[in-house]
Structures are given as structure tokens and as C-alpha cells.
PDB file of N, CA and C in Angstrom:
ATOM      1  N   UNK A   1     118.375 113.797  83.418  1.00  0.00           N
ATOM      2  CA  UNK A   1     117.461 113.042  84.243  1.00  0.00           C
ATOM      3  C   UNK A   1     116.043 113.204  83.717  1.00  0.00           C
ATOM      4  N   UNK A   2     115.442 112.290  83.740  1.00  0.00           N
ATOM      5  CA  UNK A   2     113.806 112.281  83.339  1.00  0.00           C
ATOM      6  C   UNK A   2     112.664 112.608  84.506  1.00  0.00           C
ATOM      7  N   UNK A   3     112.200 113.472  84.517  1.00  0.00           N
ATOM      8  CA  UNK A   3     111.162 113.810  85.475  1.00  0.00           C
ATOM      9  C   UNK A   3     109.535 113.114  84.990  1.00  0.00           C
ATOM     10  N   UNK A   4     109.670 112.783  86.418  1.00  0.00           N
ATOM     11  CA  UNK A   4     107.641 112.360  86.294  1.00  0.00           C
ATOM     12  C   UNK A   4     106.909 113.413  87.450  1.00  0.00           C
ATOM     13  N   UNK A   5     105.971 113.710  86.932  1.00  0.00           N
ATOM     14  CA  UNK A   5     104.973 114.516  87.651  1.00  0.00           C
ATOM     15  C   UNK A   5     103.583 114.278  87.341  1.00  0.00           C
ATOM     16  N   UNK A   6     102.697 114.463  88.395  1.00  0.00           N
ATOM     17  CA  UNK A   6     101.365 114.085  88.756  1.00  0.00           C
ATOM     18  C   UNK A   6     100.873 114.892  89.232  1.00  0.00           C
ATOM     19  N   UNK A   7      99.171 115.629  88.418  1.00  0.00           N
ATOM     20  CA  UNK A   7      98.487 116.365  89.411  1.00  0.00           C
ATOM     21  C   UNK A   7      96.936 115.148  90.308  1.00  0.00           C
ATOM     22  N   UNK A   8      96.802 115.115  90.893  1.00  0.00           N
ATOM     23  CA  UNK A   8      95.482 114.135  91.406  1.00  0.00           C
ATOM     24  C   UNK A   8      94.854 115.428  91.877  1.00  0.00           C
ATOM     25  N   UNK A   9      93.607 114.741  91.148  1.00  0.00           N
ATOM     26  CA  UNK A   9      92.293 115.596  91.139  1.00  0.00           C
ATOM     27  C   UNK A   9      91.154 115.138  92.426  1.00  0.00           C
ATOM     28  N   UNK A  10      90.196 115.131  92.881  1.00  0.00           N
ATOM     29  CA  UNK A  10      89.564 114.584  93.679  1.00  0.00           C
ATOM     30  C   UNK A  10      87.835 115.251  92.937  1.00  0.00           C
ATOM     31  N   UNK A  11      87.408 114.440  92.948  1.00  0.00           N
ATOM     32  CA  UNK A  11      86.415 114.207  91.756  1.00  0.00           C
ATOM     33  C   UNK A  11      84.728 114.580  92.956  1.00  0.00           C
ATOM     34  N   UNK A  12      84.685 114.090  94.008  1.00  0.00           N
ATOM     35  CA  UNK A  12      83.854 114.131  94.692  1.00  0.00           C
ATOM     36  C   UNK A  12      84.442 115.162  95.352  1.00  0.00           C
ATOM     37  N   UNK A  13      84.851 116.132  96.066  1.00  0.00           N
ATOM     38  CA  UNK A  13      84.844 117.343  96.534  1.00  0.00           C
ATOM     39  C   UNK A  13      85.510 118.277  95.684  1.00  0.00           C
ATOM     40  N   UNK A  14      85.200 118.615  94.385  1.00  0.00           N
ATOM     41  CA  UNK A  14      85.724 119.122  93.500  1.00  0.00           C
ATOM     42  C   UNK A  14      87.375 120.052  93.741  1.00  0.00           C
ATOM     43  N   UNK A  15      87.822 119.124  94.098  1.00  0.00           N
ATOM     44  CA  UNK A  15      89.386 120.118  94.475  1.00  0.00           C
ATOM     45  C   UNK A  15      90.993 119.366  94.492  1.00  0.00           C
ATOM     46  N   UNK A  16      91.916 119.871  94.668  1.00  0.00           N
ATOM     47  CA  UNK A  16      92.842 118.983  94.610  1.00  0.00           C
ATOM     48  C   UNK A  16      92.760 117.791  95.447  1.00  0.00           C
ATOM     49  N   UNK A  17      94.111 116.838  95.166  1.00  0.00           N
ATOM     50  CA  UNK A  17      93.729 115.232  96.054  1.00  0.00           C
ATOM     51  C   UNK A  17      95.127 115.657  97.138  1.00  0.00           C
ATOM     52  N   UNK A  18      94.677 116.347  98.264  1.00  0.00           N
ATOM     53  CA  UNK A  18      95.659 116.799  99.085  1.00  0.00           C
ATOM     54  C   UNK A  18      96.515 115.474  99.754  1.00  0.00           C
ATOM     55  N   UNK A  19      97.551 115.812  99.681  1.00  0.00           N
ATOM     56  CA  UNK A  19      98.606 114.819 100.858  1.00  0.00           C
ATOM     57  C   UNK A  19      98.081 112.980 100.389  1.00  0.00           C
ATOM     58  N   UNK A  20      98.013 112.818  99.427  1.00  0.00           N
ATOM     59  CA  UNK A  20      98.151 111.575  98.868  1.00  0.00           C
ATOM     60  C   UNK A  20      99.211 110.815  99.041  1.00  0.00           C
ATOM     61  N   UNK A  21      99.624 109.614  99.279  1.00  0.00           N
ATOM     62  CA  UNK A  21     100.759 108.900  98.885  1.00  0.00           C
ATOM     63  C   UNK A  21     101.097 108.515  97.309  1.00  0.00           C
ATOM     64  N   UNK A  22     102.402 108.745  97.101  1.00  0.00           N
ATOM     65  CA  UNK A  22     102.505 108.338  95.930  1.00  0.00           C
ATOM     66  C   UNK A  22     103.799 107.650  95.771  1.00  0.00           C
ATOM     67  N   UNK A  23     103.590 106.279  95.233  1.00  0.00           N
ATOM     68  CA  UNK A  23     105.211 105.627  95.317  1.00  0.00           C
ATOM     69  C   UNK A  23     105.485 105.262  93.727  1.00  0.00           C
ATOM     70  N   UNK A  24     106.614 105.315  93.105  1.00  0.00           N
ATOM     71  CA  UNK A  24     107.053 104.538  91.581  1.00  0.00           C
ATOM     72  C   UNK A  24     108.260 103.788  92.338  1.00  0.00           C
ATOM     73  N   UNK A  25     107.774 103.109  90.996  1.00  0.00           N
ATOM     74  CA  UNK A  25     108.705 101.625  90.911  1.00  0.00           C
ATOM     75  C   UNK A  25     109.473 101.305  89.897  1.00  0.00           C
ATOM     76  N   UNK A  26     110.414 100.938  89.770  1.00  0.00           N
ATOM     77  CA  UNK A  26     111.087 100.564  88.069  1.00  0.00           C
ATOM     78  C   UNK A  26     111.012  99.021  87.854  1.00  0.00           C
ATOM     79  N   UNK A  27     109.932  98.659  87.199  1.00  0.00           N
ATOM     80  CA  UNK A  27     110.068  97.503  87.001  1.00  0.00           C
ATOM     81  C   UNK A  27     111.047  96.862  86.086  1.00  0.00           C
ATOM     82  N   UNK A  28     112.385  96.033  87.162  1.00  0.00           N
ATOM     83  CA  UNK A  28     113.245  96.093  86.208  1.00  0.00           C
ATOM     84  C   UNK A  28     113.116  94.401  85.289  1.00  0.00           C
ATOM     85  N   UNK A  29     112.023  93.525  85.967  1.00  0.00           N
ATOM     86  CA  UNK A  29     111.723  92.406  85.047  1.00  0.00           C
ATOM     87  C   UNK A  29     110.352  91.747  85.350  1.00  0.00           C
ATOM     88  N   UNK A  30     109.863  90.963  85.175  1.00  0.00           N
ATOM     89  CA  UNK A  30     108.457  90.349  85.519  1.00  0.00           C
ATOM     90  C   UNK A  30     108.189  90.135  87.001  1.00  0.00           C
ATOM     91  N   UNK A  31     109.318  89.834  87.555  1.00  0.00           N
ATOM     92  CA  UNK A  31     109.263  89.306  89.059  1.00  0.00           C
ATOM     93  C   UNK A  31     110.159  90.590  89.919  1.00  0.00           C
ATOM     94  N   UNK A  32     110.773  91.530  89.309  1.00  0.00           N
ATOM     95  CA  UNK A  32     111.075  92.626  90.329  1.00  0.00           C
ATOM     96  C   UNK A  32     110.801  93.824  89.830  1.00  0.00           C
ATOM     97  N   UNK A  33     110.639  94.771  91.038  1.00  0.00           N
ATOM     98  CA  UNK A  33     110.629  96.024  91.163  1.00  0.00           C
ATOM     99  C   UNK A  33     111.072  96.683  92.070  1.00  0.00           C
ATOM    100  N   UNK A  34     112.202  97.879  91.959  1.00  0.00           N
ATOM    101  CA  UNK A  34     112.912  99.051  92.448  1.00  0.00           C
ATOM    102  C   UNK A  34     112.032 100.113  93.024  1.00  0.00           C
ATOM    103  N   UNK A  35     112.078 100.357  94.105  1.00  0.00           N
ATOM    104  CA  UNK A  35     111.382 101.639  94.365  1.00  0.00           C
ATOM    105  C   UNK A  35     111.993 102.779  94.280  1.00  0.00           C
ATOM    106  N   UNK A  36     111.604 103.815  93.193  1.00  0.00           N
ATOM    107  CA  UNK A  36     112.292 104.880  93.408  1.00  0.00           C
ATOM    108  C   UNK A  36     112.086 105.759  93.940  1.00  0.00           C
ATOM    109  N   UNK A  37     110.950 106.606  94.177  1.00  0.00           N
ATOM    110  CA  UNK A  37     110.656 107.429  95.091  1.00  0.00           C
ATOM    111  C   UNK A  37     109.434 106.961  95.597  1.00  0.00           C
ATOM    112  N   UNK A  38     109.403 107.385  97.184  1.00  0.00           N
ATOM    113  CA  UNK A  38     107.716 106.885  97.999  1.00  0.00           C
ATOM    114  C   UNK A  38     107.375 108.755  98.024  1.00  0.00           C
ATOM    115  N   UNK A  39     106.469 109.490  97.572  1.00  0.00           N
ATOM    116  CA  UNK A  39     106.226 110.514  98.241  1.00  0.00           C
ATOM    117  C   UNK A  39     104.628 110.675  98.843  1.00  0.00           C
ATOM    118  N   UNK A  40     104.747 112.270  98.934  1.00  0.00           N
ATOM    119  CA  UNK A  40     103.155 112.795  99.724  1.00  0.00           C
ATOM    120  C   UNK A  40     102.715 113.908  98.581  1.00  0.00           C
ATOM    121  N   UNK A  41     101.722 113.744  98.381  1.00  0.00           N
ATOM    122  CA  UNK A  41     101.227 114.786  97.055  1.00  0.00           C
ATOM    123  C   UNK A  41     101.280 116.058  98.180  1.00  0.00           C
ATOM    124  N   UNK A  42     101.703 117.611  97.376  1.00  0.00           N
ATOM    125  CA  UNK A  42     101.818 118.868  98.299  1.00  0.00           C
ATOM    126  C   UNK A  42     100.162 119.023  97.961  1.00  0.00           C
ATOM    127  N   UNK A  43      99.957 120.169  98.911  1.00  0.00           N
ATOM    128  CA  UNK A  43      98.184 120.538  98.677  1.00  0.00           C
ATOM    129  C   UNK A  43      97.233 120.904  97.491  1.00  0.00           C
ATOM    130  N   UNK A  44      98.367 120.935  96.776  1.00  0.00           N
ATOM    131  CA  UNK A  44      98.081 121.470  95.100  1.00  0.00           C
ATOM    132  C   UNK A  44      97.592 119.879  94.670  1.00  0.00           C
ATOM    133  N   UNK A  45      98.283 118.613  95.219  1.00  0.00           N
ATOM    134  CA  UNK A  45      98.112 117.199  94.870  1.00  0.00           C
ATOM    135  C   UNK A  45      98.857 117.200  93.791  1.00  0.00           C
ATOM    136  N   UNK A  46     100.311 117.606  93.913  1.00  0.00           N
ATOM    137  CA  UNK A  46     100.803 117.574  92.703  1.00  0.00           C
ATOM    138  C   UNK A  46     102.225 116.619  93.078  1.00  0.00           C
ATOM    139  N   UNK A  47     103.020 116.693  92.563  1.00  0.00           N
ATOM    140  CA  UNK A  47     104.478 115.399  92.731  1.00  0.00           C
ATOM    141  C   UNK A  47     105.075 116.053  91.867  1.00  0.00           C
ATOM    142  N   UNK A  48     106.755 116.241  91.519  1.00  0.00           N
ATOM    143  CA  UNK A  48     107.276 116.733  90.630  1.00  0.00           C
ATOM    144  C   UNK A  48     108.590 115.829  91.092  1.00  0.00           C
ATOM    145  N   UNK A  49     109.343 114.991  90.356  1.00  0.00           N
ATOM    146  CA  UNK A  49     110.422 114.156  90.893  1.00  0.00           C
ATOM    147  C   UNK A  49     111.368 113.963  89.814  1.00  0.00           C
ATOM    148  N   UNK A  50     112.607 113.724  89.750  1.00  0.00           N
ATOM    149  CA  UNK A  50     114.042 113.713  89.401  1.00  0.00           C
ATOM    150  C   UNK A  50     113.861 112.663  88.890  1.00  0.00           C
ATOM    151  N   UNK A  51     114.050 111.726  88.127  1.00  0.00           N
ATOM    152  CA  UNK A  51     114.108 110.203  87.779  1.00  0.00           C
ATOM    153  C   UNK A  51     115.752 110.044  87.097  1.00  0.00           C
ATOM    154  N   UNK A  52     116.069 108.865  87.871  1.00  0.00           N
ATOM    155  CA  UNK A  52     118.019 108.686  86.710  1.00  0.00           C
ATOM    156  C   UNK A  52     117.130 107.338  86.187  1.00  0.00           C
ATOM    157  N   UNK A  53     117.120 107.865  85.167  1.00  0.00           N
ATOM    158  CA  UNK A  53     116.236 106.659  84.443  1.00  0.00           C
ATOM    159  C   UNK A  53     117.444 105.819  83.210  1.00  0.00           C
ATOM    160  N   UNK A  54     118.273 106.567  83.085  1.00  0.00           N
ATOM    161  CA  UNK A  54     119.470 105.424  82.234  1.00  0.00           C
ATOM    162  C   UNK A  54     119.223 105.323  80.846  1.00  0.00           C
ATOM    163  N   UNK A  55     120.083 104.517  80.036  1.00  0.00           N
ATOM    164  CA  UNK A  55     119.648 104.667  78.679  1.00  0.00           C
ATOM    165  C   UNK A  55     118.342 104.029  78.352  1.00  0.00           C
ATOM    166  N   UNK A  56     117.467 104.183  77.222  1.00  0.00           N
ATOM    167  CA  UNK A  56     116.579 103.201  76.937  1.00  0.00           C
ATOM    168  C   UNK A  56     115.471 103.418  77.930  1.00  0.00           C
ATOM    169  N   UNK A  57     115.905 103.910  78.906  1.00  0.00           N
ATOM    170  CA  UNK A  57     114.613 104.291  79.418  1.00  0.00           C
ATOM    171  C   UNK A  57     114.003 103.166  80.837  1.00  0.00           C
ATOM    172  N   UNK A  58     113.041 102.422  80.158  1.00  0.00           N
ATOM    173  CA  UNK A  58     112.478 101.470  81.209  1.00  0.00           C
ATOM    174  C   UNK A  58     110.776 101.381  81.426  1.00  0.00           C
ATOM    175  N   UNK A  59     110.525 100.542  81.993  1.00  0.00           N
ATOM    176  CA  UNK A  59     109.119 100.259  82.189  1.00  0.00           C
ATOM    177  C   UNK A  59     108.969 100.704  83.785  1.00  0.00           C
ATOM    178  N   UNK A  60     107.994 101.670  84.344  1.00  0.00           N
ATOM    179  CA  UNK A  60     107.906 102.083  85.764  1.00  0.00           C
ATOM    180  C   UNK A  60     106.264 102.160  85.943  1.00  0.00           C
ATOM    181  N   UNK A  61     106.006 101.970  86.908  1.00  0.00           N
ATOM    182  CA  UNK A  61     104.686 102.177  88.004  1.00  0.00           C
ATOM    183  C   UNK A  61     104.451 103.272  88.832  1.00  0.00           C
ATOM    184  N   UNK A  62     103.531 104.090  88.897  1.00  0.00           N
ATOM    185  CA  UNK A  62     103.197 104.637  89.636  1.00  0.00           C
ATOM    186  C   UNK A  62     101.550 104.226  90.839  1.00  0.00           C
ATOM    187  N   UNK A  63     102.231 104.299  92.171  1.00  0.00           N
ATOM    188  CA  UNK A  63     100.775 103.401  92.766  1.00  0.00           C
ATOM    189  C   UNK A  63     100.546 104.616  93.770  1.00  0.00           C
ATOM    190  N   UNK A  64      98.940 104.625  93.529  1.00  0.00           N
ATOM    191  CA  UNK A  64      98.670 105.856  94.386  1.00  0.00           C
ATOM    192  C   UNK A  64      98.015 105.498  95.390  1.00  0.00           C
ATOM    193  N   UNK A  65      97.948 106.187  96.392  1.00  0.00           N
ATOM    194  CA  UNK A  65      97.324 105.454  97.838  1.00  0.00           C
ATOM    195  C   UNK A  65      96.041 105.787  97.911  1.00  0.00           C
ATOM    196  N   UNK A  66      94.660 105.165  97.181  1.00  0.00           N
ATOM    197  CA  UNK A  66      93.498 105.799  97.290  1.00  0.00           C
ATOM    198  C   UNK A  66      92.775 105.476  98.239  1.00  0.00           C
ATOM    199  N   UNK A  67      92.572 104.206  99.004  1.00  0.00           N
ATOM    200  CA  UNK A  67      92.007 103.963 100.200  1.00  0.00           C
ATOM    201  C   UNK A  67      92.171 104.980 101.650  1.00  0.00           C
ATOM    202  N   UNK A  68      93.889 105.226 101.900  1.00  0.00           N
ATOM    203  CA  UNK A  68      94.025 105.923 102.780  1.00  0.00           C
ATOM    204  C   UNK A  68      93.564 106.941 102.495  1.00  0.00           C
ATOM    205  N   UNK A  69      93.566 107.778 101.293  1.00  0.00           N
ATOM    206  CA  UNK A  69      93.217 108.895 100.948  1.00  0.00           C
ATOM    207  C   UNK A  69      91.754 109.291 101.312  1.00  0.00           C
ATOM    208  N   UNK A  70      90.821 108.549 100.926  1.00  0.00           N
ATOM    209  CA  UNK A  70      89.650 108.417 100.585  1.00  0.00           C
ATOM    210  C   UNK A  70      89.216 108.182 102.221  1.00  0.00           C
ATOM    211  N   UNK A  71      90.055 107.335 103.070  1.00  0.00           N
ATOM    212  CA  UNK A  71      89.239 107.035 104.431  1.00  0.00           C
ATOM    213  C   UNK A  71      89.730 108.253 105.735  1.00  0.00           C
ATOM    214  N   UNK A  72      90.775 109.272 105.156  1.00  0.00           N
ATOM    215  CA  UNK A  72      91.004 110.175 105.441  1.00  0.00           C
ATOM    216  C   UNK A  72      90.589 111.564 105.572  1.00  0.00           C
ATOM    217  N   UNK A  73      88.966 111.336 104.572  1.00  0.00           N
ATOM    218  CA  UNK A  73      88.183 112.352 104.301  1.00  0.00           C
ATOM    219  C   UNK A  73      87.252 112.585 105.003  1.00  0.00           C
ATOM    220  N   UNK A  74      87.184 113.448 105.946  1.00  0.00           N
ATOM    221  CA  UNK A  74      85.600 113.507 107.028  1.00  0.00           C
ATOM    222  C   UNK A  74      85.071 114.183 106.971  1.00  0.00           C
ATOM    223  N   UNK A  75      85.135 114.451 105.605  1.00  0.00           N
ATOM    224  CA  UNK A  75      83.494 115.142 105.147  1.00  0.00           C
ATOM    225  C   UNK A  75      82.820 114.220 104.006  1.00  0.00           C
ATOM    226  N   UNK A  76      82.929 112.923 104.086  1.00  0.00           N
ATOM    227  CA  UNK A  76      82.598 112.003 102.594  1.00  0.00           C
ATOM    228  C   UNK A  76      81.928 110.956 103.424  1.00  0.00           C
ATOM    229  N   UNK A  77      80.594 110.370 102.922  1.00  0.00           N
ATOM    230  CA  UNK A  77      80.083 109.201 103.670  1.00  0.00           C
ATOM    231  C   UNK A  77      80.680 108.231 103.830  1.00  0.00           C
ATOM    232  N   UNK A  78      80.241 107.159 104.422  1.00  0.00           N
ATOM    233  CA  UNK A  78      81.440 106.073 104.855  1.00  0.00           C
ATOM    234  C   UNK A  78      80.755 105.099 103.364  1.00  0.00           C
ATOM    235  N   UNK A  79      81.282 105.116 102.778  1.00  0.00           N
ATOM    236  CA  UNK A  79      81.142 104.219 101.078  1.00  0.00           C
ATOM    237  C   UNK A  79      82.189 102.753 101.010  1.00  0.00           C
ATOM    238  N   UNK A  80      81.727 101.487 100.604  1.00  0.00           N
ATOM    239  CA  UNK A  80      82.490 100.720 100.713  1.00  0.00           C
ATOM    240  C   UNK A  80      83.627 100.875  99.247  1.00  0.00           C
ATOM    241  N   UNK A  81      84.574 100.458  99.631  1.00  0.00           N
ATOM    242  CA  UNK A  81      85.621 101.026  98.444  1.00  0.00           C
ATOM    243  C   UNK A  81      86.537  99.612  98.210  1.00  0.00           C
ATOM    244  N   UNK A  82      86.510  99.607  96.468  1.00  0.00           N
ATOM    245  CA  UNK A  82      87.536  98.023  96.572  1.00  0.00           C
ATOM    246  C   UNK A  82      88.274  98.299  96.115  1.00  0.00           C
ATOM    247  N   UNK A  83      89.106  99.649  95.832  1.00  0.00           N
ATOM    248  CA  UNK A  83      90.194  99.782  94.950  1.00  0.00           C
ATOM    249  C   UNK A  83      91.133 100.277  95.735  1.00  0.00           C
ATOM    250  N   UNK A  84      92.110  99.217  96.403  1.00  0.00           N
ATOM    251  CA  UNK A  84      92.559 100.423  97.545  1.00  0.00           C
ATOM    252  C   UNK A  84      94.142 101.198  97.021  1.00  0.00           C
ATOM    253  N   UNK A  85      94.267 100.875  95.560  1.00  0.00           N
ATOM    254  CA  UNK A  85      95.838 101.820  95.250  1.00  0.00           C
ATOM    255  C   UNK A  85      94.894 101.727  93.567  1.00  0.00           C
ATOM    256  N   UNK A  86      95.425 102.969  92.965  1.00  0.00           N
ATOM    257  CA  UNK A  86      95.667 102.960  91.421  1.00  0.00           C
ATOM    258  C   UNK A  86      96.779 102.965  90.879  1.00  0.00           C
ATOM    259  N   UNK A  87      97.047 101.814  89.967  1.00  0.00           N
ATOM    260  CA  UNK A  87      98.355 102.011  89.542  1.00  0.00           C
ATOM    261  C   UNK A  87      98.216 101.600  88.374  1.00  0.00           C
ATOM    262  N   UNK A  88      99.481 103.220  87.885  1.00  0.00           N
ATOM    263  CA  UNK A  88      99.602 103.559  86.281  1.00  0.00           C
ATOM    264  C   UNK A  88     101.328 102.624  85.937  1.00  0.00           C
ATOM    265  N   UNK A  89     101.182 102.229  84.777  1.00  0.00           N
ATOM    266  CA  UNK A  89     102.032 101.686  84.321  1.00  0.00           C
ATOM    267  C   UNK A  89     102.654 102.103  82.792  1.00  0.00           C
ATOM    268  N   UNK A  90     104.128 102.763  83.321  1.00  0.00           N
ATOM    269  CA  UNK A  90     104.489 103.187  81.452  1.00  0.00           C
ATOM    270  C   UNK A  90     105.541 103.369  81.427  1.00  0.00           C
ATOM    271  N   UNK A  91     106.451 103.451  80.312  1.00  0.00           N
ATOM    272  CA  UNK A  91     107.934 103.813  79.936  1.00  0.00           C
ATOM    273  C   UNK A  91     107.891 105.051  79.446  1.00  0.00           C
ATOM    274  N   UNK A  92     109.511 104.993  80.239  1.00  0.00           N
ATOM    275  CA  UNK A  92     110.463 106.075  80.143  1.00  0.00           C
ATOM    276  C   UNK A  92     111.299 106.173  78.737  1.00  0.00           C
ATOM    277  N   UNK A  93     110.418 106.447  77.588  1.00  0.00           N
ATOM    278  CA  UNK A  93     111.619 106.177  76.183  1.00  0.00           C
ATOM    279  C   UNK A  93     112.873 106.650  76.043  1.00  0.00           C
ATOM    280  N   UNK A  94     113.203 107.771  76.910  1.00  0.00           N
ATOM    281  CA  UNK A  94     114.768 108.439  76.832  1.00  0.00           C
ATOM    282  C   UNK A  94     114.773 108.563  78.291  1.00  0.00           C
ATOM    283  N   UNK A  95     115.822 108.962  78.884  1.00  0.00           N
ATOM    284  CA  UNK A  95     116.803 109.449  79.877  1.00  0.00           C
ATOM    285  C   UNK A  95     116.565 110.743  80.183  1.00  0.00           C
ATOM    286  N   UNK A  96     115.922 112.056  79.131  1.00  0.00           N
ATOM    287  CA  UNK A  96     115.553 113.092  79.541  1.00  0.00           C
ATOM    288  C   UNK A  96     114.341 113.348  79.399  1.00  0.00           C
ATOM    289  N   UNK A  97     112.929 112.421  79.757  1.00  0.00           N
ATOM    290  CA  UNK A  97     111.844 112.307  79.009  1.00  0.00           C
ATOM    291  C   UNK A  97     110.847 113.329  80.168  1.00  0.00           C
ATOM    292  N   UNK A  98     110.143 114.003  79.626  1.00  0.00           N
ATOM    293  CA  UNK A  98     109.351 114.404  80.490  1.00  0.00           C
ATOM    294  C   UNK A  98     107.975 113.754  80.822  1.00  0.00           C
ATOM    295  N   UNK A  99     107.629 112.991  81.859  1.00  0.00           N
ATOM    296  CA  UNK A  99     105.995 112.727  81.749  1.00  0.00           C
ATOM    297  C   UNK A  99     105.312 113.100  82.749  1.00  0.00           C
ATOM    298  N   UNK A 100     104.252 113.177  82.735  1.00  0.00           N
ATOM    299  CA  UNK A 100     103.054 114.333  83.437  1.00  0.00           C
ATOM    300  C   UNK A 100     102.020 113.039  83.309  1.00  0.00           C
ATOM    301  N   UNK A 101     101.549 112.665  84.461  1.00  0.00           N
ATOM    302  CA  UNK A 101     100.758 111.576  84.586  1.00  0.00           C
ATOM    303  C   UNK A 101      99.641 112.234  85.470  1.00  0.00           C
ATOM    304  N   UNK A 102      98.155 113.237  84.795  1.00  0.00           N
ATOM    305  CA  UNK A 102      97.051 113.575  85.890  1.00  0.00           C
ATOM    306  C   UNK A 102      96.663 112.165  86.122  1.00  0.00           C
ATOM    307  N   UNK A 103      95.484 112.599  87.564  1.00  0.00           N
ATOM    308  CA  UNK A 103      94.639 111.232  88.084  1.00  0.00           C
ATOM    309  C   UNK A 103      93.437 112.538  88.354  1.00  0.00           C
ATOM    310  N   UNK A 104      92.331 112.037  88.193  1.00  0.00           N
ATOM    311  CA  UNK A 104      90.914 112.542  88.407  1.00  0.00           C
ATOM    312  C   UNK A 104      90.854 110.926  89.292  1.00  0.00           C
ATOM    313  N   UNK A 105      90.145 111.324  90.699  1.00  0.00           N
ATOM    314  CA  UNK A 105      89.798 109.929  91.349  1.00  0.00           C
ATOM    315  C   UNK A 105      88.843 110.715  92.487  1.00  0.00           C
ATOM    316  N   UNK A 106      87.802 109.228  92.411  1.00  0.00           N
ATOM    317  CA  UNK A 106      86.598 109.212  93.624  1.00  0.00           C
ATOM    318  C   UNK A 106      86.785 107.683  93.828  1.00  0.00           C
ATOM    319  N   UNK A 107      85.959 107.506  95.112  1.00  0.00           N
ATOM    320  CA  UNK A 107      86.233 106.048  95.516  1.00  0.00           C
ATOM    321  C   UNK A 107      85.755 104.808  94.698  1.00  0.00           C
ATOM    322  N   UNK A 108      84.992 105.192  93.730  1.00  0.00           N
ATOM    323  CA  UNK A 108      84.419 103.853  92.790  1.00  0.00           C
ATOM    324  C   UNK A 108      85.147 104.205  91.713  1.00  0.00           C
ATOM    325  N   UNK A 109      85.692 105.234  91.076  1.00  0.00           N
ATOM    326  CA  UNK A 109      86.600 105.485  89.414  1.00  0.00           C
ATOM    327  C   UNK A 109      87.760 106.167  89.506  1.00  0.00           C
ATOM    328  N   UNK A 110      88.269 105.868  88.514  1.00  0.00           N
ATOM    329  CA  UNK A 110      89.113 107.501  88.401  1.00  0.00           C
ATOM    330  C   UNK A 110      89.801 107.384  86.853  1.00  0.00           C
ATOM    331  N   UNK A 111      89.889 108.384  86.178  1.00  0.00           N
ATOM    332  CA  UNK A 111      90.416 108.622  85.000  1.00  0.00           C
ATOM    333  C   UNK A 111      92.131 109.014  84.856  1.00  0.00           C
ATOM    334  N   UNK A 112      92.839 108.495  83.843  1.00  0.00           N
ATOM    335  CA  UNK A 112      94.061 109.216  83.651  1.00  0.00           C
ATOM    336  C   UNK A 112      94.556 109.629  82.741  1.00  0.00           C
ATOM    337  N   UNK A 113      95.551 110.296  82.316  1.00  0.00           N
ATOM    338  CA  UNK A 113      95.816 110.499  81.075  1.00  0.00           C
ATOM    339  C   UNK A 113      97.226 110.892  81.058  1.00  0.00           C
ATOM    340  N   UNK A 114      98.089 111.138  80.187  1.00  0.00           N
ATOM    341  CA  UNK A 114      99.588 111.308  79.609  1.00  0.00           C
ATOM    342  C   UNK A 114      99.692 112.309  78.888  1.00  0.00           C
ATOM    343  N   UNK A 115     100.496 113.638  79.312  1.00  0.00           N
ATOM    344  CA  UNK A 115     100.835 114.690  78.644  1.00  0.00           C
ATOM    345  C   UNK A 115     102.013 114.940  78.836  1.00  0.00           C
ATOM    346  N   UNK A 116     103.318 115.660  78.138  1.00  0.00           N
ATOM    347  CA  UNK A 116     104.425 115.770  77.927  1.00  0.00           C
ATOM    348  C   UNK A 116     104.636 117.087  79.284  1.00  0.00           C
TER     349      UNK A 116
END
């Protein structure tokens, strides 16, 4: 099985991105997508998940819930925000692939990156 995991960072209160939503998708063609897991980031803001990702792999989404996140914070000014999900998009090249997808996010940016 191929695992995906995510740490989210929170960029404006320098600390993890606690209790986030986080859902992937397997996009299995232009017009559909599978949901495979919906979760809640643990307090660390981290995700660690099982994927049966099949041969060949596949093209999947990860969409993170930054609006709720962000309007959930009551210690952060009330800031107008237009990004209300980030979503990463990438393949699974094997069946036992490991990927590690961080997010650094504040309500106007956020950075990502891909490590094994």
C-alpha cells in the first residue's frame, strides 16, 4: 500500500495547523473523482494514511480546509480570505510509494513541497 502524509504548518502563529480538514481524491479521469480518505489533522497537524493505490499508481488531490481553519482561529484578526481550500495535485508512481506532502499556510499564501 502507498502512504501519503502531511505536516501543515501555520505560518502566522508560528506552530502546527491543529485539527485541519484534510480530504484526497483519486482522480480517476477529467470529469471524476474518488474520495479516499476525508480526515482531521492530529495537533501535531500531521495525517499519516494507508493508500491501495493499484498498479501504475494514479493521479490524486489533496484539498485542505483553509477557510474553516483560518475562521476557527480567535486569536487572528478578522482578514478577508479568498482561498477557501488548497489543493495539491500529484501521482502515485508505484503501489508502495511513499509521499510526504508539507503545507506552510496563512490566510493570503502558503508554500508546499514533496519529500519521500
Amino acid at each position: 500500500m502507498a502512504t501519503i502524509s502531511s505536516h501543515v504548518l501555520d505560518s502566522v502563529i508560528g506552530d502546527h495547523g491543529k485539527q485541519i480538514g484534510i480530504q484526497c481524491f483519486h482522480l480517476v479521469d477529467e470529469a471524476t473523482r474518488e474520495l479516499v480518505f476525508d480526515v482531521i489533522a492530529n495537533d501535531e497537524g500531521r495525517i499519516v494514511e494507508q493508500v491501495e493505490a493499484g498498479e501504475g499508481g494514479g493521479k490524486y488531490e489533496l484539498v485542505f480546509k483553509t477557510a474553516v481553519y483560518f475562521q476557527n482561529q480567535p486569536d487572528l484578526p478578522e482578514a478577508r480570505q479568498i482561498m477557501d481550500e488548497v489543493v495539491v495535485r500529484f501521482t502515485i508512481p508505484n503501489p508502495d510509494e511513499r509521499i510526504h506532502i508539507p503545507l506552510v499556510l496563512s490566510p493570503h499564501s502558503y508554500t508546499i513541497w514533496w519529500s519521500a
